[in-house]
PDB file of N, CA and C in Angstrom:
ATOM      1  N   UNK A   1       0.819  -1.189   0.000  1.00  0.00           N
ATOM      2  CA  UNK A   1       0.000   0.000   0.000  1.00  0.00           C
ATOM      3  C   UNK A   1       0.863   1.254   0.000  1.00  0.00           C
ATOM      4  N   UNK A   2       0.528   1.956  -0.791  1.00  0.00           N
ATOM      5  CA  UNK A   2       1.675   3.032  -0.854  1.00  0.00           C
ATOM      6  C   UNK A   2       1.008   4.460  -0.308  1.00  0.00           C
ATOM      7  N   UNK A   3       1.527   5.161   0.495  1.00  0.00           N
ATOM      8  CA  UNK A   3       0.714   6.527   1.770  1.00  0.00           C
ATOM      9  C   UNK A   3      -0.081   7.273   0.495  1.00  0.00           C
ATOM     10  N   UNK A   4      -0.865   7.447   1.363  1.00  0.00           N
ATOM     11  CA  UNK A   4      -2.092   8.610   0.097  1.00  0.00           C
ATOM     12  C   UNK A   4      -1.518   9.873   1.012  1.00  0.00           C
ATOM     13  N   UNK A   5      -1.244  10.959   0.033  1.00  0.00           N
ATOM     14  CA  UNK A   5      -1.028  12.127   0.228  1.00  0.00           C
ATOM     15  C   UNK A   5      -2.161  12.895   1.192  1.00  0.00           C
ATOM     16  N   UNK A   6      -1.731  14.263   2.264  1.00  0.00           N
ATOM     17  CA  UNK A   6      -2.936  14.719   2.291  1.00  0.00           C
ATOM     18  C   UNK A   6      -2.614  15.997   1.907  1.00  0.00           C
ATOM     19  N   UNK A   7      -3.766  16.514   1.511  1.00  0.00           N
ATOM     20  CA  UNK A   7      -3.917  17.880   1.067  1.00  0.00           C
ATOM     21  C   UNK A   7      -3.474  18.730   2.307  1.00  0.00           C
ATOM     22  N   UNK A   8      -3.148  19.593   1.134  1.00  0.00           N
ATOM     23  CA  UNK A   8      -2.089  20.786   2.124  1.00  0.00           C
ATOM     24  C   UNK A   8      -3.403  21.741   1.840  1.00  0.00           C
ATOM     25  N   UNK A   9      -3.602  22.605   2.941  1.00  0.00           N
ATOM     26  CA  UNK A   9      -4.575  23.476   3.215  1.00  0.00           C
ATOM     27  C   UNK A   9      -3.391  24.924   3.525  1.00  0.00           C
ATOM     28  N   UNK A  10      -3.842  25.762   2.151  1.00  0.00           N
ATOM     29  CA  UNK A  10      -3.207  27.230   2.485  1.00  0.00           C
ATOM     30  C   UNK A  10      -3.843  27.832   2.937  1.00  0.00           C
ATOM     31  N   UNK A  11      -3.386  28.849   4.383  1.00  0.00           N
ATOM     32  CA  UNK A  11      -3.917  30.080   4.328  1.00  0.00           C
ATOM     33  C   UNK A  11      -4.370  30.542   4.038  1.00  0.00           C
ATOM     34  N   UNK A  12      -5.489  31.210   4.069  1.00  0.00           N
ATOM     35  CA  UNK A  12      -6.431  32.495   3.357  1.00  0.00           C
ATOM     36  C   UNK A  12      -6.583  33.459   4.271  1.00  0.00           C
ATOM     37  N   UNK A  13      -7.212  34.254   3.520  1.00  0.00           N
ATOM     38  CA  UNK A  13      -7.400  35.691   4.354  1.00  0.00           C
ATOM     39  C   UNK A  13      -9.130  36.063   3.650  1.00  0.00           C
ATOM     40  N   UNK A  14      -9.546  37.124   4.096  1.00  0.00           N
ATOM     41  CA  UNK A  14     -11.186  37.240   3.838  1.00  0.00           C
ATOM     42  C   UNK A  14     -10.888  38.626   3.906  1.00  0.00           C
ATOM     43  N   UNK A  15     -10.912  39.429   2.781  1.00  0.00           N
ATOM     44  CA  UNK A  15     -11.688  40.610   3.169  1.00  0.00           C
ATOM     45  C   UNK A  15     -13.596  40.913   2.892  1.00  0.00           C
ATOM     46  N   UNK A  16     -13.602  41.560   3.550  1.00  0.00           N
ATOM     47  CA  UNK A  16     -15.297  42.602   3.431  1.00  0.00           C
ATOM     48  C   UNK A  16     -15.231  44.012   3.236  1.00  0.00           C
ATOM     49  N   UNK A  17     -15.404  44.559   2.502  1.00  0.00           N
ATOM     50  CA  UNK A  17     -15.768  46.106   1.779  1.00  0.00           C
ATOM     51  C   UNK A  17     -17.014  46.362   0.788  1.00  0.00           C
ATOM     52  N   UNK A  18     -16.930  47.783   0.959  1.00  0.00           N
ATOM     53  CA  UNK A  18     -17.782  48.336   0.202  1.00  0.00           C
ATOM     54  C   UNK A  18     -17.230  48.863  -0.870  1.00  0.00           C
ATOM     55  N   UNK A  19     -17.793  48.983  -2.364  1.00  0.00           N
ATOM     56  CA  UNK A  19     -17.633  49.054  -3.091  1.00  0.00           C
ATOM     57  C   UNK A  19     -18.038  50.507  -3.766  1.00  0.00           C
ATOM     58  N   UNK A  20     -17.229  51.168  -3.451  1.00  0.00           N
ATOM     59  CA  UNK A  20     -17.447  52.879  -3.690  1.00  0.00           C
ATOM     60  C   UNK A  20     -17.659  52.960  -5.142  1.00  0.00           C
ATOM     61  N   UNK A  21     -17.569  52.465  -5.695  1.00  0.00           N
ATOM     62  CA  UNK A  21     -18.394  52.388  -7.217  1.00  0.00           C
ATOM     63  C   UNK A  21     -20.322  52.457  -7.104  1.00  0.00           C
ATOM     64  N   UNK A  22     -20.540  51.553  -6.205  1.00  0.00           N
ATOM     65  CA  UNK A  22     -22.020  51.105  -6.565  1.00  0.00           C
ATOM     66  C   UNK A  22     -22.550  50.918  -4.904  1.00  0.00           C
ATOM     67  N   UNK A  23     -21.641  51.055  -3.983  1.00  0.00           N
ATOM     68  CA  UNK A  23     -21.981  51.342  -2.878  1.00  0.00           C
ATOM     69  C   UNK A  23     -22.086  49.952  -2.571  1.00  0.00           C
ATOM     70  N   UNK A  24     -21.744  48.753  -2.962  1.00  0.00           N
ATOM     71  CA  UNK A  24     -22.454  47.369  -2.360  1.00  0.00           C
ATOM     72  C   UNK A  24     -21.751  46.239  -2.018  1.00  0.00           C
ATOM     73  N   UNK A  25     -21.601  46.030  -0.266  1.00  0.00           N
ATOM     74  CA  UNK A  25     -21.242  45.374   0.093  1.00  0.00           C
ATOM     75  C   UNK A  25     -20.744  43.839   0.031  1.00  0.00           C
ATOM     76  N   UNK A  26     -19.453  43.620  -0.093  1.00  0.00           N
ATOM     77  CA  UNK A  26     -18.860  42.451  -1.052  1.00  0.00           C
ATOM     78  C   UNK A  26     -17.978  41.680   0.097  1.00  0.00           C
ATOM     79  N   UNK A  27     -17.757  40.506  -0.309  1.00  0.00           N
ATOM     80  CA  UNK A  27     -17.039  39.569   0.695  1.00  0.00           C
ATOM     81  C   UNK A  27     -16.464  38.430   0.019  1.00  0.00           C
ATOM     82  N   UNK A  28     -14.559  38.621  -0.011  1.00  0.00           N
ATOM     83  CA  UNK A  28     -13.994  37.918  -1.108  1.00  0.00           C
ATOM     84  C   UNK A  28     -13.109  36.695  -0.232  1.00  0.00           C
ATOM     85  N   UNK A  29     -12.544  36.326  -0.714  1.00  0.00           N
ATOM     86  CA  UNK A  29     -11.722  35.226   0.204  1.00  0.00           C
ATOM     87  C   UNK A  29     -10.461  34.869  -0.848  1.00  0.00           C
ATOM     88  N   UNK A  30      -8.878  34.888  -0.623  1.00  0.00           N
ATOM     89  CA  UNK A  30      -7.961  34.599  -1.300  1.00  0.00           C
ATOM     90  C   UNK A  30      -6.557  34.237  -0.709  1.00  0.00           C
ATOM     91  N   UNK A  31      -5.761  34.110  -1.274  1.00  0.00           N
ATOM     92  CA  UNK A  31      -4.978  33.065  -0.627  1.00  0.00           C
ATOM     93  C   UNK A  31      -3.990  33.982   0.264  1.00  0.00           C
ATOM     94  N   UNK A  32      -3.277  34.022   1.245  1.00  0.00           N
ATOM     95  CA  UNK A  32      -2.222  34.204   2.417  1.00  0.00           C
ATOM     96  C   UNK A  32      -0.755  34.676   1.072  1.00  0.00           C
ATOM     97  N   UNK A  33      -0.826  34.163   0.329  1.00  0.00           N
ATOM     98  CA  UNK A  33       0.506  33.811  -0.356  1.00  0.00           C
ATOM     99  C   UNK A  33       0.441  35.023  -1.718  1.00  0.00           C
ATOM    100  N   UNK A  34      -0.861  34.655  -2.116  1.00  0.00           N
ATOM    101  CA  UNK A  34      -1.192  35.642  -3.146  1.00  0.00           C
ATOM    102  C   UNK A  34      -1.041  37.359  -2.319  1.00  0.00           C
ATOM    103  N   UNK A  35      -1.623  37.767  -1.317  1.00  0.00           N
ATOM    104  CA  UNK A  35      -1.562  39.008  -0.542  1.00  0.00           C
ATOM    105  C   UNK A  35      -0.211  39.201  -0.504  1.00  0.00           C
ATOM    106  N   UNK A  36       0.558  38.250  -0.182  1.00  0.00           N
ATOM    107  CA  UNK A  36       1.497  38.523   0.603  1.00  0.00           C
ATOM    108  C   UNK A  36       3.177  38.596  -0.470  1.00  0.00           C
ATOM    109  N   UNK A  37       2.899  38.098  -1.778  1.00  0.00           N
ATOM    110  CA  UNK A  37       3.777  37.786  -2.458  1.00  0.00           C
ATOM    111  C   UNK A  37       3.354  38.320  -3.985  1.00  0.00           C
ATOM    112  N   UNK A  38       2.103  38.033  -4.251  1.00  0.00           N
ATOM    113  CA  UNK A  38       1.931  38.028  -5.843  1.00  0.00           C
ATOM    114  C   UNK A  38       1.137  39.443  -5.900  1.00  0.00           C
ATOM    115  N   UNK A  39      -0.035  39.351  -6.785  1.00  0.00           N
ATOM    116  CA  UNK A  39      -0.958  40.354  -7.108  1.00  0.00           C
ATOM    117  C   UNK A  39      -2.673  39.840  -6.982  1.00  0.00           C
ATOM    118  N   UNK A  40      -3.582  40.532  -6.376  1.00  0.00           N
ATOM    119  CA  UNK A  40      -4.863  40.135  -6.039  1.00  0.00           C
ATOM    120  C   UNK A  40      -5.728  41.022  -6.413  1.00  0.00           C
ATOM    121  N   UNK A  41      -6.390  40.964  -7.165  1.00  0.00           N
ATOM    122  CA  UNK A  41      -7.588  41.836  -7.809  1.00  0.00           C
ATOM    123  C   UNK A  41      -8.807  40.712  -7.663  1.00  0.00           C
ATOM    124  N   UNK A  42      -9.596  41.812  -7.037  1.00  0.00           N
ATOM    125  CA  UNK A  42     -10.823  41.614  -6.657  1.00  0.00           C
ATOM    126  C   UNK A  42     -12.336  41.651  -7.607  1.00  0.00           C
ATOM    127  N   UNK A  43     -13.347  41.425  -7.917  1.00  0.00           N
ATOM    128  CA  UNK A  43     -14.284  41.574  -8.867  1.00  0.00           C
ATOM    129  C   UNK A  43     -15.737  42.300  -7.937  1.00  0.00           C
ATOM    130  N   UNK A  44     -15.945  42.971  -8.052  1.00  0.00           N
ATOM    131  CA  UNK A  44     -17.493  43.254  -7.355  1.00  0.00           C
ATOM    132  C   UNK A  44     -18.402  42.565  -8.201  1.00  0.00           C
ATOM    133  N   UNK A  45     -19.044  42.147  -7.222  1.00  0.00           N
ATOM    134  CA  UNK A  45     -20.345  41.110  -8.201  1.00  0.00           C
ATOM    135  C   UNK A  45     -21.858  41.813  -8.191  1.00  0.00           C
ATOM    136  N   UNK A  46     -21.785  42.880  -7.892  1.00  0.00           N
ATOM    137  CA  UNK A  46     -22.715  43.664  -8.171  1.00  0.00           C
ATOM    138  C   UNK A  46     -22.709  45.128  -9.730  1.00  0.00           C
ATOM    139  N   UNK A  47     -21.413  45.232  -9.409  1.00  0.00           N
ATOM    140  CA  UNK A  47     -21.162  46.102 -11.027  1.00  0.00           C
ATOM    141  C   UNK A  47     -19.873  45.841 -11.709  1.00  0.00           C
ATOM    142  N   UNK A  48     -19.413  44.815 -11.356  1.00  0.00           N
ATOM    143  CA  UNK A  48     -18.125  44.324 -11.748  1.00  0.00           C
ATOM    144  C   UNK A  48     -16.925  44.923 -12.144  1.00  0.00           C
ATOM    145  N   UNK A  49     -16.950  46.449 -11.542  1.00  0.00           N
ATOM    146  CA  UNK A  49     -15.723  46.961 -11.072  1.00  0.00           C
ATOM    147  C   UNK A  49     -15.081  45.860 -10.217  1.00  0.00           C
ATOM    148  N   UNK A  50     -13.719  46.206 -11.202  1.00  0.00           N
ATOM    149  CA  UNK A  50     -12.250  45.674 -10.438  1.00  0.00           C
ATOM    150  C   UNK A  50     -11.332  46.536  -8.789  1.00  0.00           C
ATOM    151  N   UNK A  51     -10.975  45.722  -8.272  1.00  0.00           N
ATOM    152  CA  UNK A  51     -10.149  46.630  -7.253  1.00  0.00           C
ATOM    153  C   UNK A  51      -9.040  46.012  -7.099  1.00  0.00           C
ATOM    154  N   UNK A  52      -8.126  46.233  -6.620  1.00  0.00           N
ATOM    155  CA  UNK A  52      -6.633  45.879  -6.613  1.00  0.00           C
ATOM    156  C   UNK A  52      -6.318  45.694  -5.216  1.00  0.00           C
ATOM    157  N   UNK A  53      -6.098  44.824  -4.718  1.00  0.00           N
ATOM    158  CA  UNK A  53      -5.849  44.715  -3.664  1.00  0.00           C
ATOM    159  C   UNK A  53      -4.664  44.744  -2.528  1.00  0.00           C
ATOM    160  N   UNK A  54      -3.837  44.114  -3.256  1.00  0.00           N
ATOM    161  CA  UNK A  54      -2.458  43.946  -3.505  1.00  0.00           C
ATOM    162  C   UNK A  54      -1.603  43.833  -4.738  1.00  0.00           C
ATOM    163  N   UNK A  55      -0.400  44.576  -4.589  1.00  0.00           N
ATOM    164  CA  UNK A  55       0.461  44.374  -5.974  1.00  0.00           C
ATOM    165  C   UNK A  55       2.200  43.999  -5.125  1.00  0.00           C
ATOM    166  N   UNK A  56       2.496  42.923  -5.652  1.00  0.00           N
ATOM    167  CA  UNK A  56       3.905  42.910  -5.024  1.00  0.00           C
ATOM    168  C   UNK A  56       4.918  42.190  -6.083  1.00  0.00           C
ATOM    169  N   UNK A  57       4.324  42.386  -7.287  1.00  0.00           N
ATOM    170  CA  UNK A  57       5.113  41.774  -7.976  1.00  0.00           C
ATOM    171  C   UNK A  57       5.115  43.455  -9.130  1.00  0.00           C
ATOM    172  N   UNK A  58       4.815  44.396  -8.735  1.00  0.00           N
ATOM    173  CA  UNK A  58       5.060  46.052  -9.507  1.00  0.00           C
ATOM    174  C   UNK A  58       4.279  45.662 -11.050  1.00  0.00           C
ATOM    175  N   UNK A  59       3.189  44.902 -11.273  1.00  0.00           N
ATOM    176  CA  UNK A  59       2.403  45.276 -11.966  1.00  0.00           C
ATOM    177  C   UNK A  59       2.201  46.455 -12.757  1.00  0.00           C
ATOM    178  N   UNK A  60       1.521  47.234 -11.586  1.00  0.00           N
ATOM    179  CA  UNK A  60       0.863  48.806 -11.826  1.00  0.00           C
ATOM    180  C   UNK A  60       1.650  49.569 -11.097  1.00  0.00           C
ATOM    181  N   UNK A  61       1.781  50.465 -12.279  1.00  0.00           N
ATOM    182  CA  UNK A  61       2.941  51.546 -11.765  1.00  0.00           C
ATOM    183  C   UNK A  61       2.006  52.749 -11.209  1.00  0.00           C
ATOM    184  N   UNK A  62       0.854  52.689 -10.701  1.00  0.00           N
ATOM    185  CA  UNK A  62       0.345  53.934 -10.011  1.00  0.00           C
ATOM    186  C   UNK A  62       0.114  53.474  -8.458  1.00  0.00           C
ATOM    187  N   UNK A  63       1.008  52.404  -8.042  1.00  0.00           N
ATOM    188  CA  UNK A  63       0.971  52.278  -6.385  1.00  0.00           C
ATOM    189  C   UNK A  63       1.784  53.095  -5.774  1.00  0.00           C
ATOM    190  N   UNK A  64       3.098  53.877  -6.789  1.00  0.00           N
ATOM    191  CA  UNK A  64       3.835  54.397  -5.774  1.00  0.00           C
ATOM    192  C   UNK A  64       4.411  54.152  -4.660  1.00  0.00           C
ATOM    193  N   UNK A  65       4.958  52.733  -4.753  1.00  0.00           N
ATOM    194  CA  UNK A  65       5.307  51.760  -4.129  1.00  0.00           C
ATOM    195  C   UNK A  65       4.969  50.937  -2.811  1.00  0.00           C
ATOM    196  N   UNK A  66       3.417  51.499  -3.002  1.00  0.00           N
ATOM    197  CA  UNK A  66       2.559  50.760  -1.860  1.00  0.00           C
ATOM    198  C   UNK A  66       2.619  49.169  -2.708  1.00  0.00           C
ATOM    199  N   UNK A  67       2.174  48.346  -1.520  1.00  0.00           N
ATOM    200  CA  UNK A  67       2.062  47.303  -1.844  1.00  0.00           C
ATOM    201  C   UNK A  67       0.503  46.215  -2.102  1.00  0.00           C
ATOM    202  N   UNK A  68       0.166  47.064  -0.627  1.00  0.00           N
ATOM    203  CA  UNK A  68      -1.465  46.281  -0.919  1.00  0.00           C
ATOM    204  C   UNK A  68      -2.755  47.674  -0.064  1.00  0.00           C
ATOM    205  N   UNK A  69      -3.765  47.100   0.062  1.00  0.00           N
ATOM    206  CA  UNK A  69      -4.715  47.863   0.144  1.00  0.00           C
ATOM    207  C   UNK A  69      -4.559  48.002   1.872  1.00  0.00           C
ATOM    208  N   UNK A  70      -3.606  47.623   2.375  1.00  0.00           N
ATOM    209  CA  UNK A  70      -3.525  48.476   3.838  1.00  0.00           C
ATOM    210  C   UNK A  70      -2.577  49.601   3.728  1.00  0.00           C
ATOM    211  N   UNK A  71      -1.570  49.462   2.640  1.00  0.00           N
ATOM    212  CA  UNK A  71      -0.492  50.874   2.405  1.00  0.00           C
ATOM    213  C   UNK A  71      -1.640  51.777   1.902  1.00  0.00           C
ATOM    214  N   UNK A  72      -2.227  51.452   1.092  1.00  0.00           N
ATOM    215  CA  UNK A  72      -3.101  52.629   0.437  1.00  0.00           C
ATOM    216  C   UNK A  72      -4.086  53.765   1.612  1.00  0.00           C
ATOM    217  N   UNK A  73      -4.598  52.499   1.999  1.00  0.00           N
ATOM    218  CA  UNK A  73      -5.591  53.054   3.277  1.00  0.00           C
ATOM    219  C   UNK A  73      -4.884  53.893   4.382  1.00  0.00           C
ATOM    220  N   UNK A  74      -3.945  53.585   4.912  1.00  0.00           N
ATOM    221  CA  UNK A  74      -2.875  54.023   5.414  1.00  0.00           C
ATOM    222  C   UNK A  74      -2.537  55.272   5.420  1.00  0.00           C
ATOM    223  N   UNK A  75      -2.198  55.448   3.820  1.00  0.00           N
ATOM    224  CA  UNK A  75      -1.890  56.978   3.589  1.00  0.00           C
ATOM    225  C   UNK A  75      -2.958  57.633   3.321  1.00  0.00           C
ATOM    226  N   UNK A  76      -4.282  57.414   3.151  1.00  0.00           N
ATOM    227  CA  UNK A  76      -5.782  58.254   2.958  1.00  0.00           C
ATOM    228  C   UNK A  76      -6.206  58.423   4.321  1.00  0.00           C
ATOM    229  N   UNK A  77      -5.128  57.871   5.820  1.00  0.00           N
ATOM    230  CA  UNK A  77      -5.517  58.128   6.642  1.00  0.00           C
ATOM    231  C   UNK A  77      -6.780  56.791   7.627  1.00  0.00           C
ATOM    232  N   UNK A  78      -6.886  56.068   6.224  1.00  0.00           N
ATOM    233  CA  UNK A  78      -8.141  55.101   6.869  1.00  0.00           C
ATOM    234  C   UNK A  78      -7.718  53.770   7.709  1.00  0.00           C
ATOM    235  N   UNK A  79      -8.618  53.091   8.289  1.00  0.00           N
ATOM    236  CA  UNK A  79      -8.012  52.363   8.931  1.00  0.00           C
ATOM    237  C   UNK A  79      -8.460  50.869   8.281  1.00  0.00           C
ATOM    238  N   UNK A  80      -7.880  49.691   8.949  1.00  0.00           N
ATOM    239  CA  UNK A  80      -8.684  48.337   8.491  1.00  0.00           C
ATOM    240  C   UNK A  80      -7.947  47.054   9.291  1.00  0.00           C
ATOM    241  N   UNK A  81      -9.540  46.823   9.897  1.00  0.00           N
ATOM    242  CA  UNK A  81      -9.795  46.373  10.725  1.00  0.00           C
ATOM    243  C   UNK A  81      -9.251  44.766  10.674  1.00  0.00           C
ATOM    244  N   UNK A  82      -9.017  44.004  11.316  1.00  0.00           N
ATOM    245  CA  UNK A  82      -8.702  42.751  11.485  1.00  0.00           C
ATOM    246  C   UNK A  82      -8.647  41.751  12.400  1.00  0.00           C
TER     247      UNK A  82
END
């Protein structure tokens, strides 16, 4: 009998926001690794504006070398919660 593998369970993270486009409350879920390393764009499923969540691989050159949506908030002064 040869060992059955088990699934490796990554990290996630959950955000909840509002969607200053259309005003409507959204709730996404994505990976620990993606936030923390890659790039995460978000979809609103009410008007399907995009949001950016994180960029750490310099994608988009209008972060100004923020990285994810707590640098941003950060410097607008806002806070986020966890």
């Amino acid at each position: 009998n040869a060992p059955t593998a088990t699934p490796s369970v990554s990290p996630s993270l959950k955000l909840i926001y509002t969607c200053k486009i259309c005003n409507s409350r959204q709730q996404k879920q994505f990976s620990k690794l993606a936030y923390t390393k890659g790039v995460v764009i978000v979809t609103c499923d009410s008007c399907n504006n995009r949001h950016l969540i994180a960029d750490n691989l310099g994608w988009f050159s209008d972060m100004n070398g923020k990285k994810n949506i707590e640098d941003i908030l950060k410097e607008k002064g806002e806070t986020v919660g966890k």
